[in-house]
N, C-alpha and C. Protein backbone atom coordinates (compact mmCIF):
# COMPACT_ATOMS: atom_id res chain seq x y z
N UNK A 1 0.83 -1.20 0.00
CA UNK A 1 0.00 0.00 0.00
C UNK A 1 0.87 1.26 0.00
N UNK A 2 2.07 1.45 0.92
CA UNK A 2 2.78 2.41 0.60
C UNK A 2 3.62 2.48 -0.31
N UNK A 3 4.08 1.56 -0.83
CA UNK A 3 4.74 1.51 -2.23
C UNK A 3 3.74 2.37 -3.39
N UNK A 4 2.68 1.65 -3.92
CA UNK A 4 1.93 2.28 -4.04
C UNK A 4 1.43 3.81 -3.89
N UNK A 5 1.16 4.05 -2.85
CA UNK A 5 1.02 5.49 -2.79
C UNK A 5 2.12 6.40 -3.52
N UNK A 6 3.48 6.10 -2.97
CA UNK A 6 4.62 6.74 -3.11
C UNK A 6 5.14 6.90 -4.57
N UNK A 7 4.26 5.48 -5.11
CA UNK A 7 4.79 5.46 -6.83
C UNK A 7 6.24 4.58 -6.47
N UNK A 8 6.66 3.69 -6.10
CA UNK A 8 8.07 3.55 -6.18
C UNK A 8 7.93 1.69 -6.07
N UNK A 9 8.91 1.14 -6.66
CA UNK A 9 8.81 0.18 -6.77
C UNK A 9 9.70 -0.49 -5.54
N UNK A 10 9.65 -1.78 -4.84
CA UNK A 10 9.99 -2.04 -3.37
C UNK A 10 11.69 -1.62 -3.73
N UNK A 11 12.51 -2.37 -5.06
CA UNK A 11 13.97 -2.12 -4.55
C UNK A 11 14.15 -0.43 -4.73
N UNK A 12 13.53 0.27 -5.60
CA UNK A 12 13.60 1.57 -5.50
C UNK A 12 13.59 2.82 -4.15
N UNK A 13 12.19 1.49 -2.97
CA UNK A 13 12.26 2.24 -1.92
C UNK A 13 13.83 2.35 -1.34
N UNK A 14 14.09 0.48 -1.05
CA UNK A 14 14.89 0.62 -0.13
C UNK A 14 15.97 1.50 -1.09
N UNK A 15 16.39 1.02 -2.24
CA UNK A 15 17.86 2.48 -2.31
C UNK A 15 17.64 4.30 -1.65
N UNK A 16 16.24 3.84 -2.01
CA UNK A 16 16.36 5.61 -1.49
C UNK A 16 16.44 5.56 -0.02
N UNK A 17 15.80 4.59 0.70
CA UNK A 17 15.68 4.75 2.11
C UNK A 17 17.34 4.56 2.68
N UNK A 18 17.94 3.48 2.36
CA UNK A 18 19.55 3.17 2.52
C UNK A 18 20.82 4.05 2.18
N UNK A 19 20.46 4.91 1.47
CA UNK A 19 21.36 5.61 0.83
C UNK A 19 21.59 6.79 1.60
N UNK A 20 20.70 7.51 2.15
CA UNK A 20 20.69 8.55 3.07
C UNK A 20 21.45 8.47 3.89
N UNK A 21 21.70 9.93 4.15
CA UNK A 21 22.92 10.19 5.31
C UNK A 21 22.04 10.66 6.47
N UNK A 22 21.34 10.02 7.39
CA UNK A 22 20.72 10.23 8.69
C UNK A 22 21.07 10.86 9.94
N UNK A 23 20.57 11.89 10.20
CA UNK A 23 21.07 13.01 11.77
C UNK A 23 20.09 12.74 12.41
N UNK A 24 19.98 12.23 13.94
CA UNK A 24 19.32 12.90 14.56
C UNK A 24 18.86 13.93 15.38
N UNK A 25 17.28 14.15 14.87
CA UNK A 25 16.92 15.34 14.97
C UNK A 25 16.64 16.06 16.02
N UNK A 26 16.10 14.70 17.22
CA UNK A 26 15.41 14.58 18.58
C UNK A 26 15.17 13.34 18.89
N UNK A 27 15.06 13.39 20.19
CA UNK A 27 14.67 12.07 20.94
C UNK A 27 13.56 12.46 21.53
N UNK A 28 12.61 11.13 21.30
CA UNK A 28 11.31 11.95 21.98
C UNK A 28 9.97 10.37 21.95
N UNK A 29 9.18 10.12 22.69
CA UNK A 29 8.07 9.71 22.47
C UNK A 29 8.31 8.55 23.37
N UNK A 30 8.97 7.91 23.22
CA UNK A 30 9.48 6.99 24.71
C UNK A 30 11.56 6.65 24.40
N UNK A 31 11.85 6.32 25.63
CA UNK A 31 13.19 6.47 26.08
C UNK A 31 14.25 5.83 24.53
N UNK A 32 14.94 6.81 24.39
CA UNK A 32 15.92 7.00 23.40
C UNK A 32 15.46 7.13 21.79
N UNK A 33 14.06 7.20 21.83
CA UNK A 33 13.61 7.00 20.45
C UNK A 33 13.91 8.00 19.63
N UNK A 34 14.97 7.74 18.50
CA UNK A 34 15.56 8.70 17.39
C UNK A 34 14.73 9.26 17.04
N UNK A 35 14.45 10.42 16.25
CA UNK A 35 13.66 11.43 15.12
C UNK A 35 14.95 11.21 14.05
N UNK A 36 14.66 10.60 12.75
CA UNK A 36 15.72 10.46 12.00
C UNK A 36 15.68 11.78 10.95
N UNK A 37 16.77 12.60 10.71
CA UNK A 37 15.98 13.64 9.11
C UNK A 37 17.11 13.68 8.30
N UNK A 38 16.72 13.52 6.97
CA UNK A 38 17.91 13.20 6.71
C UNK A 38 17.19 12.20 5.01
N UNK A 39 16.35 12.03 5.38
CA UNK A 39 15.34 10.84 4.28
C UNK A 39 15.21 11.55 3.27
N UNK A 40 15.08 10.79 2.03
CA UNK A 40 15.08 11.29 0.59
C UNK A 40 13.63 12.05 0.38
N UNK A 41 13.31 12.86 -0.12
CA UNK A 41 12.34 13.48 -0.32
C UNK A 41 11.13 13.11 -0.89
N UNK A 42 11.21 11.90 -1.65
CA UNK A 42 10.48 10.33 -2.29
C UNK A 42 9.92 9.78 -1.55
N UNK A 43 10.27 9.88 -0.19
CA UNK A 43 9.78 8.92 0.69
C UNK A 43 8.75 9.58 1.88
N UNK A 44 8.71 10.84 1.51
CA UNK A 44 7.94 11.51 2.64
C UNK A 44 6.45 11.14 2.54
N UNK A 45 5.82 11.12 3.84
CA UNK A 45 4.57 10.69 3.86
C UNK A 45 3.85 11.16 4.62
N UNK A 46 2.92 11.76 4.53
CA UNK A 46 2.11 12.30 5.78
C UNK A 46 0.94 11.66 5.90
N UNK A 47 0.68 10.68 6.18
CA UNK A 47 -0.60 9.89 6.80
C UNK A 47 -0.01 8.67 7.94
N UNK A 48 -0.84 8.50 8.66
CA UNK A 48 -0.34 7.20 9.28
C UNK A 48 -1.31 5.80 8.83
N UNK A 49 -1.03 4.42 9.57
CA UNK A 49 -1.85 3.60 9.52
C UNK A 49 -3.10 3.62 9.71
N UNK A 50 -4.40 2.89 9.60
CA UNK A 50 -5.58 3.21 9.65
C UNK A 50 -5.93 2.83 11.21
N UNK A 51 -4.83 1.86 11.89
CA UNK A 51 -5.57 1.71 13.10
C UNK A 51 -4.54 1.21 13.45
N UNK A 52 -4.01 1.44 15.10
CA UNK A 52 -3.50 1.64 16.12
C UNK A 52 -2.98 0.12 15.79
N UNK A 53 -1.42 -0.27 16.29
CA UNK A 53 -1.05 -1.93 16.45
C UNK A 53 -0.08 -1.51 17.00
N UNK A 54 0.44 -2.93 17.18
CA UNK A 54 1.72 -3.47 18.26
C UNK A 54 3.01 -3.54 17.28
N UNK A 55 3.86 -2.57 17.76
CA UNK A 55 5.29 -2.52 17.01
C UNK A 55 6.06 -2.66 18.11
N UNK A 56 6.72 -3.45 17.77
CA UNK A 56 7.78 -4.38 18.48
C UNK A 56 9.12 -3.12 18.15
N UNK A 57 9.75 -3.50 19.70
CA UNK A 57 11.26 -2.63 19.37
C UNK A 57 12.10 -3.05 18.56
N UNK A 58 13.06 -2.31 18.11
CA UNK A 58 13.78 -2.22 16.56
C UNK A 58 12.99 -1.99 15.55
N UNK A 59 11.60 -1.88 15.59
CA UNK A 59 11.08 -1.30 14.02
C UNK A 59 11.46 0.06 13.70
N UNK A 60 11.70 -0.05 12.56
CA UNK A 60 11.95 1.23 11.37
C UNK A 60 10.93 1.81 11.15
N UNK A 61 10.08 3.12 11.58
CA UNK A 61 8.99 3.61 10.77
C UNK A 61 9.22 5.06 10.09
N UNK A 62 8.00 5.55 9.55
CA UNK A 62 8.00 6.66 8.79
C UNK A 62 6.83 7.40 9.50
N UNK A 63 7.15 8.99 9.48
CA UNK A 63 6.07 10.13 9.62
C UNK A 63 6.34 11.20 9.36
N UNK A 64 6.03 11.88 8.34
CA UNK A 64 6.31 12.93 7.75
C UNK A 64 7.34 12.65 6.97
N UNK A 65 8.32 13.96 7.80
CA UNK A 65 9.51 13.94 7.06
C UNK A 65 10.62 12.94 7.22
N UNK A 66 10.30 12.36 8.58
CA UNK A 66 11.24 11.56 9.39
C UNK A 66 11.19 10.57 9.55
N UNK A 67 12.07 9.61 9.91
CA UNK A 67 11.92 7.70 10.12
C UNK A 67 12.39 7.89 11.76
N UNK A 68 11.80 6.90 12.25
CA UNK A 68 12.41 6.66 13.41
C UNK A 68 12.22 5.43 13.81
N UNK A 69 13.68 4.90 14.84
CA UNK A 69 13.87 3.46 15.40
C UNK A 69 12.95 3.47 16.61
N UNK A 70 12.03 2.72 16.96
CA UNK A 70 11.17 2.09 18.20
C UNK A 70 12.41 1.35 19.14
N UNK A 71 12.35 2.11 20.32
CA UNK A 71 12.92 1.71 20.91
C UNK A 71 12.61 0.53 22.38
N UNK A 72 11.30 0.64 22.30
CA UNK A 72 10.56 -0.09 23.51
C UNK A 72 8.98 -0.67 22.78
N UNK A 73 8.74 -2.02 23.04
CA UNK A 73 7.37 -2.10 22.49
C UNK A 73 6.18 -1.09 22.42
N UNK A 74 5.57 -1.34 21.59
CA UNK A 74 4.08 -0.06 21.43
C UNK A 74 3.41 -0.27 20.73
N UNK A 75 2.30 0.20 21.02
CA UNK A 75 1.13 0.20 20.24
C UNK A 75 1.02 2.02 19.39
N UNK A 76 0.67 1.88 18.18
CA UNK A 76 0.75 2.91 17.34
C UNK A 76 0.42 2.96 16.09
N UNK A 77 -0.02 4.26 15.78
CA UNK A 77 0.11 4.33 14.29
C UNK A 77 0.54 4.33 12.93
N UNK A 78 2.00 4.27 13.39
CA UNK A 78 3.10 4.89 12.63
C UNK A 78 2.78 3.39 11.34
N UNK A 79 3.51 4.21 10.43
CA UNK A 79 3.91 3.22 9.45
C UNK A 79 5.21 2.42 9.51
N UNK A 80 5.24 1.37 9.40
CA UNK A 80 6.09 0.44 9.70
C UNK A 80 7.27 0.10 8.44
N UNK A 81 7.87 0.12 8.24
CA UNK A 81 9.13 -0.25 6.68
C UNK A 81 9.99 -1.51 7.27
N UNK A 82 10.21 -1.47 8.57
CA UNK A 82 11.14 -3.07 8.74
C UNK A 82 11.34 -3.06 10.12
């Protein structure tokens, strides 16, 4: 579905997503959780999931402009990439 939206085909995401040179921006939302900025401009997204789930720590997500690493289990909206 987000492939889709974005127009981009899956190996197309990841080069753009991998290739970036990532700063973080802030920590914020629970303990150590990155704000990544730094993401290709292809990949920006402003919507979230349609309904609230369980993301396990170490997921990769997207919001807005930014990706960020989950650092503690949660329940959320965010969009998920890995």
């Amino acid at each position: 579905e987000l492939l889709k939206h974005l127009k981009l085909k899956l190996n197309d995401f990841i080069q753009l997503h991998t290739e970036a040179n990532y700063f973080v921006s802030m920590m914020g939302y629970s303990p150590g959780f990155p704000y990544l900025t730094g993401m290709h401009k292809k990949l920006y997204v402003n919507h979230t999931s349609k309904q609230k789930k369980f993301i396990p720590a170490g997921s990769v997500i997207l919001e807005g402009k930014k990706c960020g690493i989950v650092t503690t289990d949660t329940y959320n909206d965010w969009l998920v990439i890995g």
